[in-house]
Protein backbone atom coordinates (compact mmCIF):
# COMPACT_ATOMS: atom_id res chain seq x y z
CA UNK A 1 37.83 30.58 47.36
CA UNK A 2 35.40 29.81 44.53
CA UNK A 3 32.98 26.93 46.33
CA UNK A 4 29.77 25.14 46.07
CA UNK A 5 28.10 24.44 49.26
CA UNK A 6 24.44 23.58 50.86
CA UNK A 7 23.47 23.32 53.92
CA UNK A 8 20.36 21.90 54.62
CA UNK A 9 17.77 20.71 57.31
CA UNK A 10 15.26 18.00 57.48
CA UNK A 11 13.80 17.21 53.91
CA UNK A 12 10.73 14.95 52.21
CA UNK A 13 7.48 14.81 51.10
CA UNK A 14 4.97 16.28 53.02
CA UNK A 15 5.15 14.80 56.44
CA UNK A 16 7.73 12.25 55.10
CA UNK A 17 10.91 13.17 55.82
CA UNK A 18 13.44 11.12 54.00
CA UNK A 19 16.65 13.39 54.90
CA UNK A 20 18.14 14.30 58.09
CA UNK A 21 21.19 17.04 57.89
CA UNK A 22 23.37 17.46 55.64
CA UNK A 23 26.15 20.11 54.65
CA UNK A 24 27.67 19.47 51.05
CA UNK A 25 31.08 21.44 50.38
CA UNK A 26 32.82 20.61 47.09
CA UNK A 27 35.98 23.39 45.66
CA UNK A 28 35.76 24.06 42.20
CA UNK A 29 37.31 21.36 40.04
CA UNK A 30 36.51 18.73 42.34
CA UNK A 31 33.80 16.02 42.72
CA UNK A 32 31.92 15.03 46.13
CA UNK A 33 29.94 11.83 45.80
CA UNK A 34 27.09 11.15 47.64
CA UNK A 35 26.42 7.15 48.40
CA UNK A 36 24.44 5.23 49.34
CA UNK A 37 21.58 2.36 48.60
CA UNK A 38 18.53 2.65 47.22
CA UNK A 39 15.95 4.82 49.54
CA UNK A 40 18.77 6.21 51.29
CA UNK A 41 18.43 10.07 50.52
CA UNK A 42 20.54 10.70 47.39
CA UNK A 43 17.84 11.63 45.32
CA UNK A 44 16.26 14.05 47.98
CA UNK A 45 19.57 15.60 48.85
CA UNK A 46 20.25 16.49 45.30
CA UNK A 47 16.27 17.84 44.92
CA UNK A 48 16.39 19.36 48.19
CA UNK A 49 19.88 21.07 47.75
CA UNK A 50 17.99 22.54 44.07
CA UNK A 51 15.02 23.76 46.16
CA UNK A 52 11.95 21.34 44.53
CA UNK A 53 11.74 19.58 47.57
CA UNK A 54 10.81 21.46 50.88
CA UNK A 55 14.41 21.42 53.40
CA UNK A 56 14.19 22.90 56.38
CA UNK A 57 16.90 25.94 57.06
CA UNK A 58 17.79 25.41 53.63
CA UNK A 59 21.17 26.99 52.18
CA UNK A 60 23.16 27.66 49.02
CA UNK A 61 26.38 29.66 48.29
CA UNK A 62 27.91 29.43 44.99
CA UNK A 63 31.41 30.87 45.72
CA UNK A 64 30.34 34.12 47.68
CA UNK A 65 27.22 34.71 46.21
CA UNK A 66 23.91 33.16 48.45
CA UNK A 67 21.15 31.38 46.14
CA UNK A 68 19.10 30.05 48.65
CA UNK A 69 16.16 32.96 47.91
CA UNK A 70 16.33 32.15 44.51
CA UNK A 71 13.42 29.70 42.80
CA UNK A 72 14.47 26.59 41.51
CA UNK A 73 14.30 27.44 37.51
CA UNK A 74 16.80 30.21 38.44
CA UNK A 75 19.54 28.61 39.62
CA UNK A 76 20.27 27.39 35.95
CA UNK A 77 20.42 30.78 35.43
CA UNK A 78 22.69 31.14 38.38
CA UNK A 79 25.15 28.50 37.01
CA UNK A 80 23.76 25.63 39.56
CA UNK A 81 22.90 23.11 37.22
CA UNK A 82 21.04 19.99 37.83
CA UNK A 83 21.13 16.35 35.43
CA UNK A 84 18.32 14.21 36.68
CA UNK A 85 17.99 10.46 36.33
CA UNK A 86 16.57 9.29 33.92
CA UNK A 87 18.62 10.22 30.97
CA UNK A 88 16.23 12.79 29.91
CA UNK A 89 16.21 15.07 26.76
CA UNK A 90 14.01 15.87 23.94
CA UNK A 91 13.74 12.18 22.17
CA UNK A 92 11.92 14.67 18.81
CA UNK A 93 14.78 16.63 18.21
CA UNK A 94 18.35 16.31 16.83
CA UNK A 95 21.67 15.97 19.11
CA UNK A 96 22.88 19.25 17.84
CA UNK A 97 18.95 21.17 18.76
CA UNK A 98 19.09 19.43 22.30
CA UNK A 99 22.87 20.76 22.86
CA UNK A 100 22.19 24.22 21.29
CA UNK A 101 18.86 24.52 23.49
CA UNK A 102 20.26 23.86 26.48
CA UNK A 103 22.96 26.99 25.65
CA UNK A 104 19.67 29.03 24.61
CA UNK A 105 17.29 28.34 28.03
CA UNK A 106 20.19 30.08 30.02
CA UNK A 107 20.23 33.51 28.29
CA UNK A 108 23.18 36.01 27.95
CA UNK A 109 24.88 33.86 31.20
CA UNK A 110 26.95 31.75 28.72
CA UNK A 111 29.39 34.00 26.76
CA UNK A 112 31.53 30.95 25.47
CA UNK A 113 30.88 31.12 21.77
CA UNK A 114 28.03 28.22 20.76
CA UNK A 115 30.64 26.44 18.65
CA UNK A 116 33.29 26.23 21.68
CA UNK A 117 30.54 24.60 23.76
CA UNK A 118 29.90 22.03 21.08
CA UNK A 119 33.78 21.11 20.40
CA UNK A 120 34.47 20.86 24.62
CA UNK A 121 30.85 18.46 24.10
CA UNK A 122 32.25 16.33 21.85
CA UNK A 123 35.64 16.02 23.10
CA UNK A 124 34.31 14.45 26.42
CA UNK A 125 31.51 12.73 24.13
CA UNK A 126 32.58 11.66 20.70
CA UNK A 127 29.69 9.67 19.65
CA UNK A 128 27.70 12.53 20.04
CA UNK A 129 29.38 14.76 17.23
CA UNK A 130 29.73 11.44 14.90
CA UNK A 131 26.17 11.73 15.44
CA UNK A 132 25.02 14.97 15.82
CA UNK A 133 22.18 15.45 13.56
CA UNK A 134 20.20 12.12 14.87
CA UNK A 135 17.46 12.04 16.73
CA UNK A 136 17.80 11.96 20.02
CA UNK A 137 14.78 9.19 20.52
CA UNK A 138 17.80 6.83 18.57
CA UNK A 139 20.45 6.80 21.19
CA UNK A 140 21.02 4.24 23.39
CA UNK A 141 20.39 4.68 27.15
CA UNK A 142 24.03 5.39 27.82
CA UNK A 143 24.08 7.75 24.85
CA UNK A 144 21.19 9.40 25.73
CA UNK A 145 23.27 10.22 29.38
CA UNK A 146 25.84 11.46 27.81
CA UNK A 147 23.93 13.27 26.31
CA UNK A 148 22.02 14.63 29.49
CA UNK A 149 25.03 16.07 30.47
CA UNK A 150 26.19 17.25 27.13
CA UNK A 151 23.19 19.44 27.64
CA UNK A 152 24.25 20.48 30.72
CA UNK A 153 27.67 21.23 30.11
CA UNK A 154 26.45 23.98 27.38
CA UNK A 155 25.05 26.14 30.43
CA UNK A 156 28.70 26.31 31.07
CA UNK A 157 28.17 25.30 34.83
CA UNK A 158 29.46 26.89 38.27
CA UNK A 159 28.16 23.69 39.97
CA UNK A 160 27.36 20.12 38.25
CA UNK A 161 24.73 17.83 40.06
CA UNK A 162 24.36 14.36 38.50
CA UNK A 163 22.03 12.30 39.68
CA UNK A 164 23.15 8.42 39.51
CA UNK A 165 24.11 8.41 36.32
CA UNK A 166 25.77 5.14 35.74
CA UNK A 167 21.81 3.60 36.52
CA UNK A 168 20.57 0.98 34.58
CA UNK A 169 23.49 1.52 32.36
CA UNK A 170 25.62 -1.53 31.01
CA UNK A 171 29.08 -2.48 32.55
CA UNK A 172 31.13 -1.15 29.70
CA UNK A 173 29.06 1.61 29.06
CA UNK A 174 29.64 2.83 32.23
CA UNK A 175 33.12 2.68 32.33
CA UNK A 176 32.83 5.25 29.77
CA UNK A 177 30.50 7.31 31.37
CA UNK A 178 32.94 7.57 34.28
CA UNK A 179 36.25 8.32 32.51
CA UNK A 180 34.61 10.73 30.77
CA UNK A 181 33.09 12.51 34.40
CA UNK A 182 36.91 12.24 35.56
CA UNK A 183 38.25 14.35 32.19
CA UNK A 184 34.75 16.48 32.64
CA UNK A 185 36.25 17.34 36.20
CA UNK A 186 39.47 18.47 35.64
CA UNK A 187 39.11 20.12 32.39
CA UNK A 188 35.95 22.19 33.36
CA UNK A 189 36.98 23.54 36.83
CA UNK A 190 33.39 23.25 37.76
CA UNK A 191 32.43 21.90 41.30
CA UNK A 192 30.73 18.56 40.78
CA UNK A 193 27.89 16.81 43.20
CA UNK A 194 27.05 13.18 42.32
CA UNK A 195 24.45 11.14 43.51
CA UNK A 196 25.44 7.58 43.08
CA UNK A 197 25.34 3.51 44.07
CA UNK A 198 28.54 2.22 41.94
CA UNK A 199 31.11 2.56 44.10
CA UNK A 200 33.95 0.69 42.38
CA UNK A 201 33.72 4.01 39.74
CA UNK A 202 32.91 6.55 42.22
CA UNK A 203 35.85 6.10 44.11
CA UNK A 204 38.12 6.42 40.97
CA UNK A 205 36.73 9.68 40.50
CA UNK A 206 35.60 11.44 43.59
CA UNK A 207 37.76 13.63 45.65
CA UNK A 208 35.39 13.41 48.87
CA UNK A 209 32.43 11.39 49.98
CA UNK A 210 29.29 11.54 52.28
CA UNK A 211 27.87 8.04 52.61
CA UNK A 212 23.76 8.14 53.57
CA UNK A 213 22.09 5.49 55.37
CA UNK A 214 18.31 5.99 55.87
CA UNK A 215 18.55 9.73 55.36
CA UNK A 216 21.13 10.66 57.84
CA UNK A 217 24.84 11.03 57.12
CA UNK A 218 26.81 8.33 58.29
CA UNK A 219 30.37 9.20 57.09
CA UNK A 220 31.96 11.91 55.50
CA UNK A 221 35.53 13.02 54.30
CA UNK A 222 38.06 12.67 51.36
CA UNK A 223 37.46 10.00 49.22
CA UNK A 224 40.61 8.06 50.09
CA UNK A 225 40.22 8.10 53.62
CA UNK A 226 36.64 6.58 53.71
CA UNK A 227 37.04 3.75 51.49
CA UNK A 228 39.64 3.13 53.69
CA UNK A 229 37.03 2.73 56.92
CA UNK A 230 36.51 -0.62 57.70
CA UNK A 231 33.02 0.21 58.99
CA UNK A 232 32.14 1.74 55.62
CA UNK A 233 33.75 -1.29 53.72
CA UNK A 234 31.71 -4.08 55.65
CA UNK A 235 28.73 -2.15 56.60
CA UNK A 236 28.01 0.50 53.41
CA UNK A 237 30.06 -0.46 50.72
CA UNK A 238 30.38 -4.53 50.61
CA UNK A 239 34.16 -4.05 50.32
């Protein structure tokens, strides 16, 4: 069965441990959304579950094959592919150079051709081909997102972790964002992880949940059962 899944420990910083347990198992072509409010763990569990911040009995099996040995900057490499917050990309250089970059830093992994990449890209992102030869430093913050994980989408990924990307991001802008993650999901048959606090969206998209409070996992399942949990709705989720 061709998988994603982490198992981890206690994680944080030093003596600070922000995150109790947590196992993460997500089939490919599916999305598992982690929630939770701010300073609850997402963050850490995505970082952690990548290997930049220390986890104790740390694990990580993409489909049969165990990464947890592996250094952070390989997993890339390995097809476990990380977006960060932030939006981030190189603000100096074109659309197109930021896309075709991203292909590059993975090596001979990728064997889709470069212009394949770009087309699935812009299919999912059309403002980004209408304006692919702009600098990146001109987008908009929701533009610049997309384009985040335009960039990560030409590593042709195994496994997609997003980390709250609807942050900061407008209302309609966001509704975007997520209707494009939904089309992302079942056209690339990648497994998807998603750190993230709108939950109206999440649940549209997400096929299972894990819901953090202070660090520790507080409910898990499929998507459709837990929004359903009257403890989550009252106590998690303000439904």
């Amino acid at each position: 069965m061709r998988q994603f899944a982490a198992q981890l420990g206690s994680a944080g910083y030093g003596r600070l441990k922000v995150l109790g347990a947590l196992d993460v198992v997500v089939r490919s072509g599916q999305m598992l959304v982690i929630l939770g409010s701010n300073g609850a763990g997402k963050t850490t569990a995505l970082k952690a579950i990548m290997g930049t911040v220390a986890s104790e009995g740390r694990r990580v099996v993409l489909d049969d094959t165990d990464l947890s040995r592996h250094p952070s900057w390989r997993l890339p490499v390995m097809g476990v592919v990380l977006v960060p917050d932030g939006a981030r990309c190189f603000p100096n250089l074109s659309i197109l150079d930021n896309l075709r970059g991203a292909r590059l830093a993975v090596g001979g992994r990728v064997r889709t051709a470069e212009a394949d990449l770009l087309e699935g890209v812009f299919r999912f992102f059309p403002v980004l081909g209408q304006r692919s030869a702009s600098m990146a430093g001109t987008l908009s913050g929701g533009q610049r997102q997309m384009l985040a994980i335009g960039r990560a989408l030409m590593t042709e990924p195994r496994a997609l972790l997003l980390d709250e990307p609807s942050a900061g991001l407008a209302p309609r802008i966001v509704e975007e964002l997520f209707m494009s993650l939904g089309e992302i999901k079942r056209r690339q048959g990648c497994a998807i992880v998603m750190a993230e606090q709108n939950v109206g969206y999440a649940t549209q998209v997400a096929d299972d949940c894990v819901v953090l409070e202070e660090g520790r996992a507080a409910l898990a399942g499929r998507m459709a059962d837990v929004v359903q949990h009257e403890r989550l709705r009252t106590a998690y989720l303000g439904l």
